[in-house]
C-alpha atoms as a PDB file:
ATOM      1  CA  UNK A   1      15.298  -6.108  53.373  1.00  0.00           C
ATOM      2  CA  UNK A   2      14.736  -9.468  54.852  1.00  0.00           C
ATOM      3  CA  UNK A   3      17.101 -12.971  52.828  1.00  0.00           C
ATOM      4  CA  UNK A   4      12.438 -14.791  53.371  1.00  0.00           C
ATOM      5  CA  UNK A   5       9.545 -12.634  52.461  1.00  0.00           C
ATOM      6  CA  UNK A   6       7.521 -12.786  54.760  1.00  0.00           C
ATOM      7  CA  UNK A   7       4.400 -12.483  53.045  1.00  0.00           C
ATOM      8  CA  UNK A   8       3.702 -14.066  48.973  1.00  0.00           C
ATOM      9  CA  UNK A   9       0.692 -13.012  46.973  1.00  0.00           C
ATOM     10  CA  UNK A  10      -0.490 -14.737  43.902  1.00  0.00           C
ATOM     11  CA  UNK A  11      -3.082 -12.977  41.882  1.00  0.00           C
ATOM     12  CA  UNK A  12      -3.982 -15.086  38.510  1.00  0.00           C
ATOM     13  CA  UNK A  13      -6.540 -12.532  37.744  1.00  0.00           C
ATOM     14  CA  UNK A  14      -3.976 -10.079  37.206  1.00  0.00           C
ATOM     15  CA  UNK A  15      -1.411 -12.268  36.423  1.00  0.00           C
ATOM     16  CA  UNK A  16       1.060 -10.619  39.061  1.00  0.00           C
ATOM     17  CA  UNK A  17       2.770 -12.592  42.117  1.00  0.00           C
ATOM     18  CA  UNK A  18       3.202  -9.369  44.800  1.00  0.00           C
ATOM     19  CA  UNK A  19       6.436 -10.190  47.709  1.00  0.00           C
ATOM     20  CA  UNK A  20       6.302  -8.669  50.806  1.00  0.00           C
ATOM     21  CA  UNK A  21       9.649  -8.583  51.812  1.00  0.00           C
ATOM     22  CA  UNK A  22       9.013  -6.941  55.115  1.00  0.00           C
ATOM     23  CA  UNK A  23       9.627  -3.406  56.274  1.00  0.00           C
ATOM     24  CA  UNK A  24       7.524  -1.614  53.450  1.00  0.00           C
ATOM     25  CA  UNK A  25       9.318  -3.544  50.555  1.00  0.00           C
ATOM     26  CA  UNK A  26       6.844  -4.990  48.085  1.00  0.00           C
ATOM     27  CA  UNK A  27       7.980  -6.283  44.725  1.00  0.00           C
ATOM     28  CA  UNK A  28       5.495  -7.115  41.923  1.00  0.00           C
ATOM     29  CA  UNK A  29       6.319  -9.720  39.277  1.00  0.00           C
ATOM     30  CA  UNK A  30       4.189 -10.145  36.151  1.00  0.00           C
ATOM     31  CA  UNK A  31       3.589 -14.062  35.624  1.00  0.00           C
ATOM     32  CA  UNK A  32       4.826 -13.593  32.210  1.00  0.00           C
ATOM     33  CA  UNK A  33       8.359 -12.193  33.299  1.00  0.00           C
ATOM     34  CA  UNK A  34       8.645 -14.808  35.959  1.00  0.00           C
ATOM     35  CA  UNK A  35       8.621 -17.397  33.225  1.00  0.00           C
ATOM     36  CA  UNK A  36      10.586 -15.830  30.529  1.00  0.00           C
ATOM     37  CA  UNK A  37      12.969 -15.706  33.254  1.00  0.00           C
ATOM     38  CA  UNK A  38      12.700 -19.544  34.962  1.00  0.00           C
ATOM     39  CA  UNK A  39      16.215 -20.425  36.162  1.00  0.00           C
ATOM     40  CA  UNK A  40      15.699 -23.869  35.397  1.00  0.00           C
ATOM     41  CA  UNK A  41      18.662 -25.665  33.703  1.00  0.00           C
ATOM     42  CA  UNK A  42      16.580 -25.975  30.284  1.00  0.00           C
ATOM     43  CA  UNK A  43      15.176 -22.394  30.022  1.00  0.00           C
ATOM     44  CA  UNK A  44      18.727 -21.123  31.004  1.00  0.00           C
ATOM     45  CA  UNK A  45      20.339 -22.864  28.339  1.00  0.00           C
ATOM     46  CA  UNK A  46      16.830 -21.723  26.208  1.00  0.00           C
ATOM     47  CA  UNK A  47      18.075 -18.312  26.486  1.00  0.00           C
ATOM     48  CA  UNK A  48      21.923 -18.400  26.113  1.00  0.00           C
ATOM     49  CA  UNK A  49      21.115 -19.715  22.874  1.00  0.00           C
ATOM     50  CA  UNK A  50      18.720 -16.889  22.443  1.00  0.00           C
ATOM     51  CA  UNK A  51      16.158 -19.173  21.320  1.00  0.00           C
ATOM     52  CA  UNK A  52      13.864 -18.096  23.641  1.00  0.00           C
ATOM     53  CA  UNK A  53      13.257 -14.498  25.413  1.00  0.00           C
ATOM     54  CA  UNK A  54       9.501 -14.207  25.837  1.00  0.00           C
ATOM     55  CA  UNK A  55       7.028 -16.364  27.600  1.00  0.00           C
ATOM     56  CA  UNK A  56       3.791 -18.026  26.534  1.00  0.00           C
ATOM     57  CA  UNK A  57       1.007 -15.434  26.058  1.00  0.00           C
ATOM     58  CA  UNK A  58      -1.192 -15.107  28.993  1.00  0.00           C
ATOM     59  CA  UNK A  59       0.584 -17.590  30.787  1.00  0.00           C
ATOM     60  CA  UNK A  60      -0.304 -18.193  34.701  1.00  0.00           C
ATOM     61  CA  UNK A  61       0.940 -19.552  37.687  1.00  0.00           C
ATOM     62  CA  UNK A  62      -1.107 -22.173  39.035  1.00  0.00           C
ATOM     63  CA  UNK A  63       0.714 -23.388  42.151  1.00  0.00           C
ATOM     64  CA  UNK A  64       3.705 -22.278  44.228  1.00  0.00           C
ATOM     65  CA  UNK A  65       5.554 -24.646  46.214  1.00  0.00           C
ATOM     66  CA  UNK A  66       7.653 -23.378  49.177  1.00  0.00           C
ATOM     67  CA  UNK A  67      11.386 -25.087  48.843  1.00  0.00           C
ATOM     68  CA  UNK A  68      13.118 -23.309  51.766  1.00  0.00           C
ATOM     69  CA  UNK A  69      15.334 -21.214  50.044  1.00  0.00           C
ATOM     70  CA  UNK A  70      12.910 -20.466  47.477  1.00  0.00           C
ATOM     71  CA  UNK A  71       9.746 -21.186  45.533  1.00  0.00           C
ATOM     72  CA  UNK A  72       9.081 -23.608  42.811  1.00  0.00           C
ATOM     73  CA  UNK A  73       6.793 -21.898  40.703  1.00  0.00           C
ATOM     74  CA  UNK A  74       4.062 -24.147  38.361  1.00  0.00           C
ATOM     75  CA  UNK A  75       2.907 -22.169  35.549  1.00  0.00           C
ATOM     76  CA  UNK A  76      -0.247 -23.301  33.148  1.00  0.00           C
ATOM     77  CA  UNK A  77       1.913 -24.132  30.545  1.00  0.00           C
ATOM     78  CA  UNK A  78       2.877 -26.941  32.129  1.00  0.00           C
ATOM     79  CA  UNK A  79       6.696 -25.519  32.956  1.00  0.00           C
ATOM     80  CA  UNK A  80       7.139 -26.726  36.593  1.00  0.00           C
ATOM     81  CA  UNK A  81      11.010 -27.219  36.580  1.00  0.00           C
ATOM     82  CA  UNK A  82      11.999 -23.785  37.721  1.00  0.00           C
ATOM     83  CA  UNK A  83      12.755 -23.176  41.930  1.00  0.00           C
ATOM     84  CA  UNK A  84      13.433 -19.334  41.838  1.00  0.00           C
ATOM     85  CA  UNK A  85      15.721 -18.734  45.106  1.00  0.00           C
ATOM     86  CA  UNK A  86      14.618 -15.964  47.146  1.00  0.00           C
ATOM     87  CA  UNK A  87      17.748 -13.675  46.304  1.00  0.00           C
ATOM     88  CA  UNK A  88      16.683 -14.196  42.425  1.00  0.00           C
ATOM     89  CA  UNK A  89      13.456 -13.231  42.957  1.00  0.00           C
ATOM     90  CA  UNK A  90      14.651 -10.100  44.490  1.00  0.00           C
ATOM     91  CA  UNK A  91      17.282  -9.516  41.933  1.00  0.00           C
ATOM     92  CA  UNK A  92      14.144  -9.864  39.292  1.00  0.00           C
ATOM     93  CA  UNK A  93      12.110  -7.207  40.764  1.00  0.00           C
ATOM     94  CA  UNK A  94      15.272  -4.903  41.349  1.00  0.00           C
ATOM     95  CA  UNK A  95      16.961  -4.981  38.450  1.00  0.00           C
ATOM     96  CA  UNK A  96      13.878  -5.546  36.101  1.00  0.00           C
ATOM     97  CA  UNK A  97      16.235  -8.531  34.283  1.00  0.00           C
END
């Protein structure tokens, strides 16, 4: 599997953000998930206080900005803090943490 997908998909209707890694390997990631799990400093500290471990119902990406080694990800919440590397992203839709 490729370190850069080589294809992203955002799909607000459904609420999913498909990766094309390459080579037949497509991850989808529910919107929700994605922000429940934002690796921003903030949310990160959010949740090993436990104060925090779902994310805003219905919540939806609005915009995704490409950072290189990642993606900062703008939700409609207003959360726009979080740049998900592209090894995290992979870990997310792996592992299912």
């Amino acid at each position: 599997m490729s370190q850069v997908p080589v294809a992203l998909r955002n799909s607000a209707g459904q609420a999913l953000l498909t990766i094309d890694w390459g080579e037949g390997q497509v991850q989808q990631l529910g919107h929700g998930r994605l922000r429940a799990q934002c690796p921003c400093s903030q949310c990160r500290a959010a949740r090993l206080a436990q104060r925090i471990d779902v994310a805003p119902a219905g919540v939806r990406i609005t915009a995704i900005h490409s950072q290189g080694y990642g993606v900062q990800l703008v939700f409609d919440d207003g959360h726009d803090r979080g740049i998900y590397p592209w090894s995290y992203l992979r870990e997310l839709g792996e592992t299912g943490i």
